[in-house]
Protein backbone atom coordinates (compact mmCIF):
# COMPACT_ATOMS: atom_id res chain seq x y z
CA UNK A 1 10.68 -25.86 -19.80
CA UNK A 2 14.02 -27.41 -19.01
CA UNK A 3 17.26 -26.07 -21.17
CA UNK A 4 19.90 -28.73 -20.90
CA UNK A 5 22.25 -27.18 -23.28
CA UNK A 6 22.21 -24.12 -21.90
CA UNK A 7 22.01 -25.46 -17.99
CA UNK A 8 25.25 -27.04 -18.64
CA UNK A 9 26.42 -23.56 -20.29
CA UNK A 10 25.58 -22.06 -16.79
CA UNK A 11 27.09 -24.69 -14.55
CA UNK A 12 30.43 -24.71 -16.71
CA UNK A 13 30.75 -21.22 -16.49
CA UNK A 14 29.03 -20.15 -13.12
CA UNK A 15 32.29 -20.06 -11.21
CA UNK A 16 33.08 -17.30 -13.56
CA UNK A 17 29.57 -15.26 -12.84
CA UNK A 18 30.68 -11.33 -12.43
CA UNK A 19 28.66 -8.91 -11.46
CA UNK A 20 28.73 -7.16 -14.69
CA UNK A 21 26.49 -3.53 -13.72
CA UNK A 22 25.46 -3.33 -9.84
CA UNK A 23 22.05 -1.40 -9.07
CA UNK A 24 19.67 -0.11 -11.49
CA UNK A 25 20.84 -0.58 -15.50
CA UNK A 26 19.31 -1.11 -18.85
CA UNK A 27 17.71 -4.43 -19.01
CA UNK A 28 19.80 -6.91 -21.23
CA UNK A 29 17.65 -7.71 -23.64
CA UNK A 30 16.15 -4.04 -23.63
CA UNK A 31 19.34 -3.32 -25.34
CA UNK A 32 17.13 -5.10 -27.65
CA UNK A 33 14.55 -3.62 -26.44
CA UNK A 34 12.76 -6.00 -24.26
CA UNK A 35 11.66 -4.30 -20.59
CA UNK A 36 12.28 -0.88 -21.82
CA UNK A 37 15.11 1.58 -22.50
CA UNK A 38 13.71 4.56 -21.06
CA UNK A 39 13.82 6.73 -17.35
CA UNK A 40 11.05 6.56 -15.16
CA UNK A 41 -28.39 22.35 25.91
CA UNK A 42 -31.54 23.64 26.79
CA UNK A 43 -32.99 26.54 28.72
CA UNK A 44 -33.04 27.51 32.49
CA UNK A 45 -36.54 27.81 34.47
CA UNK A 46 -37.56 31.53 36.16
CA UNK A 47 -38.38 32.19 40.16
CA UNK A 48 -41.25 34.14 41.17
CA UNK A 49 -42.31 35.44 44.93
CA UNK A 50 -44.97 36.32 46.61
CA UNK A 51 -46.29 39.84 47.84
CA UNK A 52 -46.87 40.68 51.02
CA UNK A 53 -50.61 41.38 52.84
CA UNK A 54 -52.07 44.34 54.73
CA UNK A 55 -52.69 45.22 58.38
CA UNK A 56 -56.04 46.60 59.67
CA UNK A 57 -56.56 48.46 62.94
CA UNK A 58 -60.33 48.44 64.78
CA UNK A 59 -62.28 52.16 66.05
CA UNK A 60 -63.11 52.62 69.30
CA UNK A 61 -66.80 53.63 71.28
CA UNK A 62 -67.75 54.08 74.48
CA UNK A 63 -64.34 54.64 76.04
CA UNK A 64 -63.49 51.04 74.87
CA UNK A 65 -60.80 50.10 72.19
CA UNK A 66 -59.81 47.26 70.26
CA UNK A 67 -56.79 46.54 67.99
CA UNK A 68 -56.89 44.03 65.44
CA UNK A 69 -53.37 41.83 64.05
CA UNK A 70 -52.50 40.91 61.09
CA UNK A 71 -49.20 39.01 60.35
CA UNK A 72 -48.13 38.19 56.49
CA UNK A 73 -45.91 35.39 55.14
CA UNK A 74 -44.24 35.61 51.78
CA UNK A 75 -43.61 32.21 50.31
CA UNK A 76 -40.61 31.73 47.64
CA UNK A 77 -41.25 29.24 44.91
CA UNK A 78 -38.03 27.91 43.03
CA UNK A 79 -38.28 26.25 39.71
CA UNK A 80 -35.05 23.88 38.77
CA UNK A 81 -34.68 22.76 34.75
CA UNK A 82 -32.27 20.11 33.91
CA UNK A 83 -31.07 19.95 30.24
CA UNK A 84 -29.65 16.72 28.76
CA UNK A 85 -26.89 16.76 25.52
CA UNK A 86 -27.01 13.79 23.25
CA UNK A 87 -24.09 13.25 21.39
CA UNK A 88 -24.07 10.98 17.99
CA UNK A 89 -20.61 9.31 16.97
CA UNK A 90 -20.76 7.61 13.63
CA UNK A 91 -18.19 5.17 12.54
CA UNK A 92 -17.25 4.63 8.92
CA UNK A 93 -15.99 1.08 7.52
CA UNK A 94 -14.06 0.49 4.89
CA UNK A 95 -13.37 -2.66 2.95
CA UNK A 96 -10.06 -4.23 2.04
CA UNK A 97 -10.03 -6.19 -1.12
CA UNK A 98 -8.06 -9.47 -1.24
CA UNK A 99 -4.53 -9.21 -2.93
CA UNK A 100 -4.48 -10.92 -6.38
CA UNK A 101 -2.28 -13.97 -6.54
CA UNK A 102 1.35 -13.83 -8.62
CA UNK A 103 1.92 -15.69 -12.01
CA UNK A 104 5.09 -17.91 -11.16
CA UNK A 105 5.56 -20.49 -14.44
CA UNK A 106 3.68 -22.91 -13.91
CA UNK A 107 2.32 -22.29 -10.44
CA UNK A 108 0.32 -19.18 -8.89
CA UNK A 109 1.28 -18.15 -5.74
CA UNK A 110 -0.85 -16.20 -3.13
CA UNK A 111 0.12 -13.30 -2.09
CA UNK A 112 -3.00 -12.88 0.24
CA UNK A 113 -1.42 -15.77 2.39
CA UNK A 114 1.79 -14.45 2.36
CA UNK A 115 3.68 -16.52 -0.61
CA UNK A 116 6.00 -15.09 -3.41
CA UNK A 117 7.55 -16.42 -6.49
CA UNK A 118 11.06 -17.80 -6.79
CA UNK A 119 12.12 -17.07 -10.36
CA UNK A 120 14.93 -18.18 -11.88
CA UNK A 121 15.50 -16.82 -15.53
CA UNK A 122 18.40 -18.99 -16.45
CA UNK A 123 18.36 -22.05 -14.39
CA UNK A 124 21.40 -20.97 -12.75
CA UNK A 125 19.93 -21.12 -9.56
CA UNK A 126 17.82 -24.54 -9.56
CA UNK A 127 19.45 -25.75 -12.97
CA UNK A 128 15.66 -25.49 -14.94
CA UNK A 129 15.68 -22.33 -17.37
CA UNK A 130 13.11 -20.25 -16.84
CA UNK A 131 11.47 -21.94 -13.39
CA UNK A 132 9.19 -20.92 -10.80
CA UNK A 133 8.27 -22.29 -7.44
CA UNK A 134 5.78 -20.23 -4.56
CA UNK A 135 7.64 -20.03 -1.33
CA UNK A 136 6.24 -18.67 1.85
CA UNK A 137 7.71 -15.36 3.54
CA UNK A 138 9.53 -14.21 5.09
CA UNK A 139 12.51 -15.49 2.64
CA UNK A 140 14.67 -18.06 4.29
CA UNK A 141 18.34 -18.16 3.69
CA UNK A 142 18.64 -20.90 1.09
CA UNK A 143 14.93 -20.84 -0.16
CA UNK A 144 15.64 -18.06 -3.22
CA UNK A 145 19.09 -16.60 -3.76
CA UNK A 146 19.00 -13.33 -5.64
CA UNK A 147 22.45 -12.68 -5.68
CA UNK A 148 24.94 -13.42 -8.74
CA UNK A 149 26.89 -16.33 -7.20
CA UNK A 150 27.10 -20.06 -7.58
CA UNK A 151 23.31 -21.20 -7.55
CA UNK A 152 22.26 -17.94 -7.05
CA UNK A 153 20.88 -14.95 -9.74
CA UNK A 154 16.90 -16.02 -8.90
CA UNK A 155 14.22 -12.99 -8.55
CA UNK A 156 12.55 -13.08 -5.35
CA UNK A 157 8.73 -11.67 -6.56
CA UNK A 158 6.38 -10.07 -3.88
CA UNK A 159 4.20 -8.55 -6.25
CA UNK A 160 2.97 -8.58 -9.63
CA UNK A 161 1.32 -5.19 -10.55
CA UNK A 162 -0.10 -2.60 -7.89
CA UNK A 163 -3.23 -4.77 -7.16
CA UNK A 164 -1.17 -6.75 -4.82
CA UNK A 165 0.80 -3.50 -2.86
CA UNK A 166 -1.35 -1.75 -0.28
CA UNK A 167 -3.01 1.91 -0.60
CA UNK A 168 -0.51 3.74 -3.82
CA UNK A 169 1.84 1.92 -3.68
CA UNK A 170 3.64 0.62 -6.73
CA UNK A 171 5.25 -2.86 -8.02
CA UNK A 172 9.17 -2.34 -8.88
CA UNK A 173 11.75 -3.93 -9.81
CA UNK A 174 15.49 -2.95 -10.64
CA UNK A 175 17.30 -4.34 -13.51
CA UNK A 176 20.81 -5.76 -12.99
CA UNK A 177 23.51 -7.08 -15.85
CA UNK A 178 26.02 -9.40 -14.85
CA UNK A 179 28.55 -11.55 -17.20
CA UNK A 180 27.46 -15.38 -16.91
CA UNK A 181 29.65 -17.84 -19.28
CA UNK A 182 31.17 -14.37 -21.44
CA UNK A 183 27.63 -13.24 -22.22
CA UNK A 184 25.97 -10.15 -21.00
CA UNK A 185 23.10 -11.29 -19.19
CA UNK A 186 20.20 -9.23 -17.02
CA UNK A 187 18.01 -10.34 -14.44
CA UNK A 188 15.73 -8.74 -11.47
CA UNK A 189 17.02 -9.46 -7.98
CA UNK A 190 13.70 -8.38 -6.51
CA UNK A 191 10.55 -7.07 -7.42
CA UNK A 192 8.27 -5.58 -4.41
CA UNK A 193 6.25 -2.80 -3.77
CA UNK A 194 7.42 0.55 -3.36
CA UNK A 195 6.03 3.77 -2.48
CA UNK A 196 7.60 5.60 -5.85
CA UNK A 197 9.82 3.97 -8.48
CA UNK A 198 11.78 6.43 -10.31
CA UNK A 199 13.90 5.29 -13.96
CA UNK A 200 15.63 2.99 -14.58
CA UNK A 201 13.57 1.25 -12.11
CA UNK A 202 10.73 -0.50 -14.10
CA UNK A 203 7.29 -0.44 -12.76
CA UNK A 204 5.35 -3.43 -13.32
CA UNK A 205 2.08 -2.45 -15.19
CA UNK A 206 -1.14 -4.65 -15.76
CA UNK A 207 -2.70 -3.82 -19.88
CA UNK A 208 -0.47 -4.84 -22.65
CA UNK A 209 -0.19 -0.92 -24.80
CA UNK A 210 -1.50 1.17 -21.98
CA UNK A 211 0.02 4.49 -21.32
CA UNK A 212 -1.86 5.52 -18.46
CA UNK A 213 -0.27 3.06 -15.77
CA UNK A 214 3.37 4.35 -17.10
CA UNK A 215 5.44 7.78 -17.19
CA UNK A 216 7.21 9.73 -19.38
CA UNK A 217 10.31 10.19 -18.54
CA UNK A 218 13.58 11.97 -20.29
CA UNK A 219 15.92 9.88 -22.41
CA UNK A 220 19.01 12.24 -23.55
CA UNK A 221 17.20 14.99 -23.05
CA UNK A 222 13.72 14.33 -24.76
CA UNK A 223 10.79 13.19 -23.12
CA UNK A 224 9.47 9.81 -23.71
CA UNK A 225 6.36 8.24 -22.75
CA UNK A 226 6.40 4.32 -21.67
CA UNK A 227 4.36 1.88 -22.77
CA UNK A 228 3.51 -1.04 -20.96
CA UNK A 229 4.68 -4.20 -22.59
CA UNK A 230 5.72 -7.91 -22.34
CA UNK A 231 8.99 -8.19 -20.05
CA UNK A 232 11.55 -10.54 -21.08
CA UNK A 233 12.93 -11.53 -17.91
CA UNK A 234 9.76 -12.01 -15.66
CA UNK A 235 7.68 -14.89 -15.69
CA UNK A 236 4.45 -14.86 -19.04
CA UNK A 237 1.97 -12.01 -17.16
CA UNK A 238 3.90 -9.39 -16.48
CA UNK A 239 4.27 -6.43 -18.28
CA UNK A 240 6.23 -3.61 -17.48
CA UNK A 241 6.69 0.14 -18.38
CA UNK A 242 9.16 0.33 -21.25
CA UNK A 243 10.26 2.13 -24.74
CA UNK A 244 7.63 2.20 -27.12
């Protein structure tokens, strides 16, 4: 959806672009409450011998005498028993699911084949409010500028909920303010996946009123639980955790 009033709000004014909060801060609109105002072998053989035989001597008669020999042999059998081990690996397999693809405007982008979302929230960037385009990593100096500057302030998107991060990992994204044309204005610079994402940082959840893909975290001193909801910034399809 092009904006030409307010693309020629941000060109008049981006010169004058601050950085209004840098890191992690409330999301502009969640001042309003849009993303959320809340923290985050076998056995041998035997041997056996022989025994040994007798000797016999003749009588004599007539004054004649005879004398009979008898020589034994004893014979040694040996009995030799080989065992043989068998040993049994077994592999397991696993299988690796595809990564979903990324909501990006009007396109989808495929994160399986390596492309993220170039978002820009307020056409500063590419001059069309809220505009998306699928790029291929890595990011190329030029292709989507996430920093506030002159044709800059785009959200480079890796990921759109935890389906597309590898083993428990989580999607993230920090929320940054900056001053564009003397409003207060908010914007992601990057939302990828992380192995924790503690408040403010959002995390990027996947059912609209769910509870159980968001913490509870401690706002002035009492403990809130998130909600996932609608975010504000992103492109329509994500949600992320945020204030009831």
């Amino acid at each position: 959806m092009k904006a030409t009033s307010l693309r020629l709000l941000c060109f008049a004014t981006v010169s004058s672009l601050s950085l209004f909060v840098a890191g992690c801060s409330v999301d502009l609109q969640d001042v309003f409450n849009p993303d959320g105002n809340a923290n985050q072998g076998g056995k041998g053989g035997q041997s056996q011998g022989g025994s040994g035989g007798a000797s016999t001597t003749g009588t004599g008669g007539n004054g004649t005498s005879s004398t009979t020999s008898t020589t034994t042999t004893t014979a040694t059998t040996t009995t030799t028993t080989t065992t043989t081990t068998t040993t049994t690996t077994s592999t397991s397999t696993g299988t690796t699911q595809p990564l979903s693809p990324i909501t990006c405007g009007d396109s989808t982008c495929q994160s399986s084949s390596g492309e993220y979302c170039c978002w820009d929230k307020w056409g500063i960037g590419t001059g069309e409010f809220e505009s998306g385009q699928c790029k291929e990593t890595p990011v190329q100096p030029g292709d989507c500028t996430n920093t506030v500057q002159d044709g800059g302030v785009q959200t480079i998107i890796s990921c759109q909920t935890a389906a597309n991060c590898a083993g428990d990992s989580l999607c993230c994204g920090d929320v940054v303010q900056f001053n564009g044309g003397g409003q207060n204005l908010s914007y992601y610079p990057t939302v990828d996946c992380r192995p924790s994402c503690t408040w403010p940082t959002r995390i990027m959840c996947a059912m609209v009123g769910s509870t159980a893909e968001c913490p509870m975290v401690n706002i002035q001193g009492q403990n809130v639980q998130l909600v996932c909801k609608a975010s504000s910034l992103l492109p329509s399809g994500f949600y992320v955790c945020g204030t009831p």
